[in-house]
N, C-alpha and C. Protein backbone atom coordinates (compact mmCIF):
# COMPACT_ATOMS: atom_id res chain seq x y z
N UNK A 1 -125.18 -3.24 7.72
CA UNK A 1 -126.62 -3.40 7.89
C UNK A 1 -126.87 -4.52 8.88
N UNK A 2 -127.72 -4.19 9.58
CA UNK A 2 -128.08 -5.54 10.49
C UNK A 2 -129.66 -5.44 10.67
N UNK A 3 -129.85 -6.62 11.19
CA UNK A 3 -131.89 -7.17 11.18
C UNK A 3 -131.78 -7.27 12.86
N UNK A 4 -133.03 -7.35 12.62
CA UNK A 4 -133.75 -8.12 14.53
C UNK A 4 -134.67 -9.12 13.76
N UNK A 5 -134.11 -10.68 14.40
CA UNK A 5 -134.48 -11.36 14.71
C UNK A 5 -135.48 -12.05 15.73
N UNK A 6 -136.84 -11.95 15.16
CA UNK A 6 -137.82 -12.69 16.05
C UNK A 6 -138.23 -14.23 16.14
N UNK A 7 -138.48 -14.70 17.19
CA UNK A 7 -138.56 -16.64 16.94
C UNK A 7 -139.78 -16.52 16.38
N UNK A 8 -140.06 -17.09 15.67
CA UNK A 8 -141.32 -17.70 14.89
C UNK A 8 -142.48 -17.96 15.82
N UNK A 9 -142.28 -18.96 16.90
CA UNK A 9 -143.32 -18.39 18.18
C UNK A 9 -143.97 -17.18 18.31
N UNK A 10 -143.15 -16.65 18.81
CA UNK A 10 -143.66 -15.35 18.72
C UNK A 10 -144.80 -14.44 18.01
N UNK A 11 -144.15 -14.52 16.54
CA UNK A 11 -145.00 -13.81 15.75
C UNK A 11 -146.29 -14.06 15.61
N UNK A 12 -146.97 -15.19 16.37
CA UNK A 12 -148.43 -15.16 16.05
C UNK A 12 -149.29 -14.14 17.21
N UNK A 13 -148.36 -14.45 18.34
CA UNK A 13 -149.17 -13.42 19.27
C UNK A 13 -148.60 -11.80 19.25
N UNK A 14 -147.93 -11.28 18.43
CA UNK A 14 -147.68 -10.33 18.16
C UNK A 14 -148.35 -9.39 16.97
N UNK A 15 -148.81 -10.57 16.03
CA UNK A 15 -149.77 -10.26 15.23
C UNK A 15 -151.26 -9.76 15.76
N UNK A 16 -151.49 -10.84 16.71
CA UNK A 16 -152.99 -10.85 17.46
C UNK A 16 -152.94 -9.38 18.46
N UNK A 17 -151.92 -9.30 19.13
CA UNK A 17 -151.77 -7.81 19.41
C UNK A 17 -152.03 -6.66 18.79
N UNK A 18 -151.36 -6.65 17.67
CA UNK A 18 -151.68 -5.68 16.68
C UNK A 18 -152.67 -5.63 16.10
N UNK A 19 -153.29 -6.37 15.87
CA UNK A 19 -154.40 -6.84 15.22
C UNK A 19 -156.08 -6.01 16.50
N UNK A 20 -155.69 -6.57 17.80
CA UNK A 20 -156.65 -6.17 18.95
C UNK A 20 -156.61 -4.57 19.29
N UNK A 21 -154.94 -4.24 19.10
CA UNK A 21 -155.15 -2.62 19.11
C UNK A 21 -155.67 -1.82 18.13
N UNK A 22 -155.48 -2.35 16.80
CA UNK A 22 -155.51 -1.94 15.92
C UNK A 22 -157.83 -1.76 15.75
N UNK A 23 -157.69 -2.66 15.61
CA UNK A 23 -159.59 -2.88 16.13
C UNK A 23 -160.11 -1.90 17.55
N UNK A 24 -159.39 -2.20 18.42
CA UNK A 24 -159.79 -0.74 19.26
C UNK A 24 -159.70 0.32 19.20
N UNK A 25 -158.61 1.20 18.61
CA UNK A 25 -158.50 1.98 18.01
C UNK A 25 -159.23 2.69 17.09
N UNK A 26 -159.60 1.92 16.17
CA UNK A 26 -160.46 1.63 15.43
C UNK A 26 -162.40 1.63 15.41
N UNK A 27 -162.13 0.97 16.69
CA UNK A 27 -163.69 1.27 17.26
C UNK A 27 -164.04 2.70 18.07
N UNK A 28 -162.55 2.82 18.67
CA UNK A 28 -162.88 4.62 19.34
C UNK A 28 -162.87 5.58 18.84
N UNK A 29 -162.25 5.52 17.39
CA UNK A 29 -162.40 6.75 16.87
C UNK A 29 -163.91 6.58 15.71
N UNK A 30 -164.44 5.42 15.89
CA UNK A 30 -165.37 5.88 15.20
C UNK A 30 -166.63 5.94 16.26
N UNK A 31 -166.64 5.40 17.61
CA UNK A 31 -168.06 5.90 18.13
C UNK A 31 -167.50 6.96 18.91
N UNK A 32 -166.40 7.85 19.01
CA UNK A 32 -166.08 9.01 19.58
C UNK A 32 -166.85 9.80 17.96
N UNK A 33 -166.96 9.69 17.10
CA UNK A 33 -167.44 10.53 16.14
C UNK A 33 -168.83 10.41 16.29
N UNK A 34 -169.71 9.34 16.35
CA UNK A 34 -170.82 9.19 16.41
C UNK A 34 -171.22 10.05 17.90
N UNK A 35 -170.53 9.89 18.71
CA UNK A 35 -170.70 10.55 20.29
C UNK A 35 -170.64 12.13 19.67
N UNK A 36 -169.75 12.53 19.24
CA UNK A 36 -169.83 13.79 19.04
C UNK A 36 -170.71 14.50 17.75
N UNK A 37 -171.19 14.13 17.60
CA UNK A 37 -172.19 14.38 16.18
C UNK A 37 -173.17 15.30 16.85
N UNK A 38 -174.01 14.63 17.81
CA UNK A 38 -175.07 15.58 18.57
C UNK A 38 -174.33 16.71 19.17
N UNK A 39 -173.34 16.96 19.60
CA UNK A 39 -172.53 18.08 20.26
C UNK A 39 -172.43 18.74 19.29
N UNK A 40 -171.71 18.75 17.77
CA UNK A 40 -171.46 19.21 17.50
C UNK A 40 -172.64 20.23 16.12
N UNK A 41 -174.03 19.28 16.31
CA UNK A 41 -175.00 19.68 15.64
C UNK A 41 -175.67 20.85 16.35
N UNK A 42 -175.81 20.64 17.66
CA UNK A 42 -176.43 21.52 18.68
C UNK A 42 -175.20 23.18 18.73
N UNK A 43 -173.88 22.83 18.77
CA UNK A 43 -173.40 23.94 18.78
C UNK A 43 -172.92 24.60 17.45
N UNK A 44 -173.04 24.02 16.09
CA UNK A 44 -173.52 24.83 15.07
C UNK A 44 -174.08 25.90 14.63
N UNK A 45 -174.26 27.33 14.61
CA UNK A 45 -174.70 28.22 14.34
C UNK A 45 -175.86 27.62 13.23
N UNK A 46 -177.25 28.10 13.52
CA UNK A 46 -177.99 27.75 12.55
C UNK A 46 -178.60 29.48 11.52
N UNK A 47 -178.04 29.66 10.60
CA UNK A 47 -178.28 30.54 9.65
C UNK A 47 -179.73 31.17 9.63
N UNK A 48 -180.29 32.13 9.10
CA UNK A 48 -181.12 32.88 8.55
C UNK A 48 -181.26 33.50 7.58
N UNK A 49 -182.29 33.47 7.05
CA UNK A 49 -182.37 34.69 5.92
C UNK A 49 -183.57 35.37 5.54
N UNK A 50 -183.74 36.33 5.02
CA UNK A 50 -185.09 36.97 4.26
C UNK A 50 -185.36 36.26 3.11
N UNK A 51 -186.74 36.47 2.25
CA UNK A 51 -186.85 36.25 1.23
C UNK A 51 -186.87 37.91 1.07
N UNK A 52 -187.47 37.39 -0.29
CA UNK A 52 -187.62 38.81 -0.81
C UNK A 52 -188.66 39.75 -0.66
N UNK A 53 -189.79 38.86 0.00
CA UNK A 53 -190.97 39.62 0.81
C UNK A 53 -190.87 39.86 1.91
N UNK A 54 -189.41 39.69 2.48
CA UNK A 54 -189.38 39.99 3.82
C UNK A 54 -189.56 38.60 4.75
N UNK A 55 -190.11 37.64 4.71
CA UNK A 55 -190.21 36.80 5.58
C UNK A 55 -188.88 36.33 5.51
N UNK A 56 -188.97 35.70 6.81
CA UNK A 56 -187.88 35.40 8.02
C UNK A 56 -187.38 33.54 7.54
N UNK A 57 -186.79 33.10 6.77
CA UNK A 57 -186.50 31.84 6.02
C UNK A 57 -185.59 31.12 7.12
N UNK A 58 -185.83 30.05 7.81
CA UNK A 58 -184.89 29.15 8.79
C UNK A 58 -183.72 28.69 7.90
N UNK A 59 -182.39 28.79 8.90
CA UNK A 59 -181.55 28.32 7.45
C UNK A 59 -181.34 26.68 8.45
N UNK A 60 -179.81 25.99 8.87
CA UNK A 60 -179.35 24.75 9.69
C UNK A 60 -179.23 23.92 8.22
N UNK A 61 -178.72 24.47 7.08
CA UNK A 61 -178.46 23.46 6.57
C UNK A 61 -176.81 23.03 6.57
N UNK A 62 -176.13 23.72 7.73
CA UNK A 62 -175.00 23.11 8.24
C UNK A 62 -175.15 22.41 9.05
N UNK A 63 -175.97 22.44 10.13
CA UNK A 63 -176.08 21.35 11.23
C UNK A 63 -176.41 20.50 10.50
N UNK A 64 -177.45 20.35 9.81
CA UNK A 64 -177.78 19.05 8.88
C UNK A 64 -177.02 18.33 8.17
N UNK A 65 -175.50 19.03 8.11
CA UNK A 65 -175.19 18.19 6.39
C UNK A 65 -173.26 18.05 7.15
N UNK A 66 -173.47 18.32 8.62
CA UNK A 66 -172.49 17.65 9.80
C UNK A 66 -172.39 15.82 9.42
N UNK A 67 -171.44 15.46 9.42
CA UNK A 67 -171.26 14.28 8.65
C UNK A 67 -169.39 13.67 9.23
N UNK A 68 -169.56 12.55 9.61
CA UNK A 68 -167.43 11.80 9.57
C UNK A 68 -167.46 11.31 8.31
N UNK A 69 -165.74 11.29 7.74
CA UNK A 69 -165.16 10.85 6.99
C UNK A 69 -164.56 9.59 7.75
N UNK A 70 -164.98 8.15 8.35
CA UNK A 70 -163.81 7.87 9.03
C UNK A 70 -162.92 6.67 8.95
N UNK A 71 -161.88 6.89 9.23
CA UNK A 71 -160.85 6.14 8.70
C UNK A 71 -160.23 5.26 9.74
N UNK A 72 -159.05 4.51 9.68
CA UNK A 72 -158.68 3.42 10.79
C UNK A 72 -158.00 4.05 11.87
N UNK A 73 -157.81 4.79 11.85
CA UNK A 73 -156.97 5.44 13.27
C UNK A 73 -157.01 6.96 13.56
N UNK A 74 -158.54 7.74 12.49
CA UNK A 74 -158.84 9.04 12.60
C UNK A 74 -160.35 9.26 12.02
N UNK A 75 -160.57 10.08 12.19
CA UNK A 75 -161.92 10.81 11.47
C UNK A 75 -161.81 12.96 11.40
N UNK A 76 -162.46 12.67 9.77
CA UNK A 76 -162.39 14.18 9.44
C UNK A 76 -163.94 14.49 9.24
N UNK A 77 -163.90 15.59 10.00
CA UNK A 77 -165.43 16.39 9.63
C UNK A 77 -165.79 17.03 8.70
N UNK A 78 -166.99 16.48 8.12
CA UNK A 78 -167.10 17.11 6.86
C UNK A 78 -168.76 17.72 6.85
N UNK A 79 -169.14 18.66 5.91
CA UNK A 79 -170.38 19.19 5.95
C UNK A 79 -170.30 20.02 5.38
N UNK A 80 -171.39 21.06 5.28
CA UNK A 80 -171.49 22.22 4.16
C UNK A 80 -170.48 23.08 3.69
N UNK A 81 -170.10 23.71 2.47
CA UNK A 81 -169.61 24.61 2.42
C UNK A 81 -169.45 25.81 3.41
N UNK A 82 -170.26 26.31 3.71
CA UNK A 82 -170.56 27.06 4.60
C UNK A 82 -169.78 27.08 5.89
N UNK A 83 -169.64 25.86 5.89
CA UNK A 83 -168.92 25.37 7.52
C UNK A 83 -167.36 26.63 7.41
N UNK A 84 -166.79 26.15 6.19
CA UNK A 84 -165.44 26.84 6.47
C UNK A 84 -165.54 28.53 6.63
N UNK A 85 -166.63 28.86 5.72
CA UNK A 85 -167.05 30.59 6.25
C UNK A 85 -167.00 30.54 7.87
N UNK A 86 -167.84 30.05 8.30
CA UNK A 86 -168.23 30.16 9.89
C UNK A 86 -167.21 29.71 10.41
N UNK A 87 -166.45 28.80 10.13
CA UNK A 87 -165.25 28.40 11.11
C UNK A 87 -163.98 29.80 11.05
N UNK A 88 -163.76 29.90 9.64
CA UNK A 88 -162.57 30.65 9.83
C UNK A 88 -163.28 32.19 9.33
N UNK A 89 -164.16 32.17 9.63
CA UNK A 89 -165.02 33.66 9.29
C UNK A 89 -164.69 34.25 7.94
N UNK A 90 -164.80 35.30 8.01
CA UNK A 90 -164.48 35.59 6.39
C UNK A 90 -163.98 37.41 6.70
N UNK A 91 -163.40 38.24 5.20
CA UNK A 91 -162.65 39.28 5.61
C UNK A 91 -163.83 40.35 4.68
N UNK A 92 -163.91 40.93 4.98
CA UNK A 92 -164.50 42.03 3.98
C UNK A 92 -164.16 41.76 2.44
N UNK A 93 -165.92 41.37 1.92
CA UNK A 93 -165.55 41.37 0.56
C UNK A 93 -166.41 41.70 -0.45
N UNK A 94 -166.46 42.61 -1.97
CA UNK A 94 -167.49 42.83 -2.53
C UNK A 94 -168.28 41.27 -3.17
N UNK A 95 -169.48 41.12 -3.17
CA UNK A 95 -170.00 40.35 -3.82
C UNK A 95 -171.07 40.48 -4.98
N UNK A 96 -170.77 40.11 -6.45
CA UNK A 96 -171.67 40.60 -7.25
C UNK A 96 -172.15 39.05 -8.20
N UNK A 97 -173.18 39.47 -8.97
CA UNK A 97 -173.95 38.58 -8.80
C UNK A 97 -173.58 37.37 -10.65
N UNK A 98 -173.51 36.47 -10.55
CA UNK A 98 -172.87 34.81 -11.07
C UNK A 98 -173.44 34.96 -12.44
N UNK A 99 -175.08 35.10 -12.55
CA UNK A 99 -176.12 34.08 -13.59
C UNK A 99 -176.72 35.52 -13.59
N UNK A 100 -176.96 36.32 -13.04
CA UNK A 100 -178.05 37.33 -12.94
C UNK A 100 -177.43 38.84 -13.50
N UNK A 101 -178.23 39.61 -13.89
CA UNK A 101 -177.44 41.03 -13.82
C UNK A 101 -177.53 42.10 -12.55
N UNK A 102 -178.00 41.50 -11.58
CA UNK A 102 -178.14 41.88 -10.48
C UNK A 102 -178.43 41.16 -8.80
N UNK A 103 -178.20 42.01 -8.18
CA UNK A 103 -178.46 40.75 -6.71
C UNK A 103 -179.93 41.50 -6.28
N UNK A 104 -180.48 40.40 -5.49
CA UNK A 104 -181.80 40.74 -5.82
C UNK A 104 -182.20 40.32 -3.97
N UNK A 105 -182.51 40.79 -2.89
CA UNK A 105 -182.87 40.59 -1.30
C UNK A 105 -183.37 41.53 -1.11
N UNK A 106 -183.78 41.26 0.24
CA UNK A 106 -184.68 41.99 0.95
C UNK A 106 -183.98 42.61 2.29
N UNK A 107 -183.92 43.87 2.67
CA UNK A 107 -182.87 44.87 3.31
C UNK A 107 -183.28 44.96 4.36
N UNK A 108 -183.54 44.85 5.55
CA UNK A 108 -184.48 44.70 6.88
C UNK A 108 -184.10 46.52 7.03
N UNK A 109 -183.22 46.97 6.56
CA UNK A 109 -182.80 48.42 6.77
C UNK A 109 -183.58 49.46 6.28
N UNK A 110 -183.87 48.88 5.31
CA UNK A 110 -184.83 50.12 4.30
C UNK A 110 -186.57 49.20 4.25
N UNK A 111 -187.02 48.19 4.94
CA UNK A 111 -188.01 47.24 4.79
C UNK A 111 -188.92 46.89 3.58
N UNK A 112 -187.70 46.74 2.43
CA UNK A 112 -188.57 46.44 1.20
C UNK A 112 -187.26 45.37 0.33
N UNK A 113 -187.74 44.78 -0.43
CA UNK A 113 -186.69 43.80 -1.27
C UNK A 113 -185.69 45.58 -2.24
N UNK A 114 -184.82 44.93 -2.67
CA UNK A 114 -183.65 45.92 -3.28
C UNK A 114 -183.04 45.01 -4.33
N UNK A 115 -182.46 45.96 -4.92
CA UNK A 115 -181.65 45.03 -6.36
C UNK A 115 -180.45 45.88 -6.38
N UNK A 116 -179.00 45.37 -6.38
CA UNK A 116 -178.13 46.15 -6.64
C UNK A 116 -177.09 45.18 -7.85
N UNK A 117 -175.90 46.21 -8.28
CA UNK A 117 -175.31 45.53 -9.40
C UNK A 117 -173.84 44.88 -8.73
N UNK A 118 -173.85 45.09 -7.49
CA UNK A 118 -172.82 44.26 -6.59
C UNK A 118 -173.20 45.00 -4.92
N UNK A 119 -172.27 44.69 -3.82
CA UNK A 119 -172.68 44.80 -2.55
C UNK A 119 -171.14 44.79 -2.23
N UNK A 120 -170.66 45.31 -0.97
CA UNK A 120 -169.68 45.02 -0.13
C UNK A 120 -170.37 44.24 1.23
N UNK A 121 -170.04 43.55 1.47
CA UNK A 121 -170.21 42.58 2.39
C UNK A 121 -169.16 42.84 3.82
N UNK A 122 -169.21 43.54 4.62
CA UNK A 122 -168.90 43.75 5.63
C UNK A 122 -167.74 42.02 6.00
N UNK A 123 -167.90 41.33 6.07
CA UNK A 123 -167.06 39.96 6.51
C UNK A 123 -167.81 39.44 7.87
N UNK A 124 -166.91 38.46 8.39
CA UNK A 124 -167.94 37.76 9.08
C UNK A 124 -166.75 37.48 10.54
N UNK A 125 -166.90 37.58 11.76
CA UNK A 125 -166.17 36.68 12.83
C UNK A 125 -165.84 35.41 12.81
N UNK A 126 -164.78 35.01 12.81
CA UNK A 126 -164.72 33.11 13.07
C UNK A 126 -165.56 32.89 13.61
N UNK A 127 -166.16 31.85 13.78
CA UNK A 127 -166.81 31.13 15.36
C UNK A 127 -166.57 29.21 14.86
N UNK A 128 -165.65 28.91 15.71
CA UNK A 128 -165.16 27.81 15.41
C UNK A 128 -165.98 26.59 16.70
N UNK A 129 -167.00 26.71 15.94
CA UNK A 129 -167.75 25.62 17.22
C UNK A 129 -167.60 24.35 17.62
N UNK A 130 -166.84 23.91 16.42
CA UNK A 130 -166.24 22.33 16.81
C UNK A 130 -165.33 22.79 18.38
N UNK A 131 -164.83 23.97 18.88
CA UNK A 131 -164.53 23.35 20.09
C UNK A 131 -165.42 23.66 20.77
N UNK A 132 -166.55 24.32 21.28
CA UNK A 132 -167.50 24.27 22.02
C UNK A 132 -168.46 22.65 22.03
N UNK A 133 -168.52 22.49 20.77
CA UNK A 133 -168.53 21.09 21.12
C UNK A 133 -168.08 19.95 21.85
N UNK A 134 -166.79 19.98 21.26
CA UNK A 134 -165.98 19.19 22.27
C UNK A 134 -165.46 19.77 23.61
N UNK A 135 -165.39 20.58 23.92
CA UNK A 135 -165.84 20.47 25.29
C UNK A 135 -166.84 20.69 26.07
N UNK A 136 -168.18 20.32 25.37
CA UNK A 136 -169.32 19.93 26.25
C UNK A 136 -169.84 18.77 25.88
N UNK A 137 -169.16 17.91 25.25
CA UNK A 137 -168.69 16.88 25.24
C UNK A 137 -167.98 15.77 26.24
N UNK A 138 -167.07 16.36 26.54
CA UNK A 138 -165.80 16.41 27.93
C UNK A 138 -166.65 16.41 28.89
N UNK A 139 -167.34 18.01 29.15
CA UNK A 139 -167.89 18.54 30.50
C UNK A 139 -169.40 17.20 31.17
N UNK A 140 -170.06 17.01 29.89
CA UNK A 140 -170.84 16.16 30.21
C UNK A 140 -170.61 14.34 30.03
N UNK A 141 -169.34 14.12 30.26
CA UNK A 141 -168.65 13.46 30.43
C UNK A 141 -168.85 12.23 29.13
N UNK A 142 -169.22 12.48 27.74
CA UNK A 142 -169.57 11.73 26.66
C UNK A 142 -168.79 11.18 26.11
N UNK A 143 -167.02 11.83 26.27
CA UNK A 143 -166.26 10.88 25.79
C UNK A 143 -165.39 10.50 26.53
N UNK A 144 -165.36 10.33 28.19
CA UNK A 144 -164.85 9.30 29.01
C UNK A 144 -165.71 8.11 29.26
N UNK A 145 -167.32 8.15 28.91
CA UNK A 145 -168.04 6.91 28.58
C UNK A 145 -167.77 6.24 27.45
N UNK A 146 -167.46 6.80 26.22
CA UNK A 146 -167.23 6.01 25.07
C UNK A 146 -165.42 5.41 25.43
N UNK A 147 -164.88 6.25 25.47
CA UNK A 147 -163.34 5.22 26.19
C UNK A 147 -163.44 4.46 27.01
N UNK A 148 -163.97 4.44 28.01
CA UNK A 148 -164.49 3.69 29.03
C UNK A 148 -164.67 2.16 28.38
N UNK A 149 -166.10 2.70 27.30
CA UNK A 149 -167.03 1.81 26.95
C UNK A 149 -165.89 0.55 25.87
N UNK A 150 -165.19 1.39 24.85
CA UNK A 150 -164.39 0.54 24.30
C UNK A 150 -163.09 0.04 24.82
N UNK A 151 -162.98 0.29 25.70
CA UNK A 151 -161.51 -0.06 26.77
C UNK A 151 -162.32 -1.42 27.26
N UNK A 152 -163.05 -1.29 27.92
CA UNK A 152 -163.63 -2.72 28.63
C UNK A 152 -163.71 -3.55 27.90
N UNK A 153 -164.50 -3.32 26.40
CA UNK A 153 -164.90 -3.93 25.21
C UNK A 153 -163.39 -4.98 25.11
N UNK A 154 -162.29 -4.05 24.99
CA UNK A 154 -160.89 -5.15 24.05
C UNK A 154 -160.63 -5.37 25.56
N UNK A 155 -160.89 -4.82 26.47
CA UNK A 155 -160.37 -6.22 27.20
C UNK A 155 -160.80 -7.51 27.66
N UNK A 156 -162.16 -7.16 27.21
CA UNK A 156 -163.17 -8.85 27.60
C UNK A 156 -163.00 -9.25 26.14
N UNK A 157 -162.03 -8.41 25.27
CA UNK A 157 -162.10 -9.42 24.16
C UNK A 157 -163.10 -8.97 23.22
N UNK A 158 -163.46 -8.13 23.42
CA UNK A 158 -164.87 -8.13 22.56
C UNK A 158 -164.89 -7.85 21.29
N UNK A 159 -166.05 -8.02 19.88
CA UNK A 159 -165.95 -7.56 18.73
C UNK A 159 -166.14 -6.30 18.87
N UNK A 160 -165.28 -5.50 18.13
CA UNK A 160 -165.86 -3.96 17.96
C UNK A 160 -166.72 -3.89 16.74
């Protein structure tokens, strides 16, 4: 077994190193999340639905509920359930109904509300918009300003 030996000198500015990357790092991955929040709210699919009289109900309660988890050297996106339907789409599946003895909408096909005792659900396409985000993100150059912005920052020293 053998060690590496460092002089005691040393170790204070090796600390402060680590310490300065570690804080930049630190600062870019969290205003690269804040930078990308609006990108990634805008390219969100925003939902719809009927009621049961037929009117036309706004859905976006995924863009809305777009949110970071973030941590010292990453960030995870988090937000509606829903998100993972739309990201990784979904496959053909029957759906019948939880609390109720029936499912109960309005059919734009036949133009009246309907009640059935289950449904097949056709499935859904991926649409994985986190990368349309990020790269109009890129394209409108939002996160070579935020690197930019925190690169200058640790080198004048700055607090992140």
């Amino acid at each position: 077994m053998f060690s590496i030996q460092v002089d005691d000198k040393i170790t204070p500015y090796l600390d402060g190193v680590i310490g300065t990357v570690g804080d930049a790092m630190s600062a870019l991955v969290r205003q690269t999340a804040d930078v990308l929040t609006p990108f990634l709210q805008q390219q969100a699919p925003v939902g719809q639905h009927y009621g049961f009289d037929g009117s036309l109900q706004p859905g976006g309660e995924l863009r809305s509920s777009l949110n970071w988890a973030v941590g010292m050297y990453g960030a995870k996106l988090e937000g509606a359930k829903q998100g993972e339907y739309v990201i990784g789409g979904t496959a053909p599946h029957e759906i019948t109904p939880r609390a109720k003895s029936a499912l109960a909408f309005y059919w734009p096909k036949v133009g009246a509300g309907v009640m059935f005792g289950h449904v097949n659900h056709p499935g859904t396409q991926p649409n994985d918009f986190r990368w349309k985000a990020i790269q109009q993100a890129f394209d409108e150059l939002a996160i070579k300003d935020v690197t930019l912005h925190v690169m200058l920052d640790w080198l004048d020293g700055g607090a992140f």
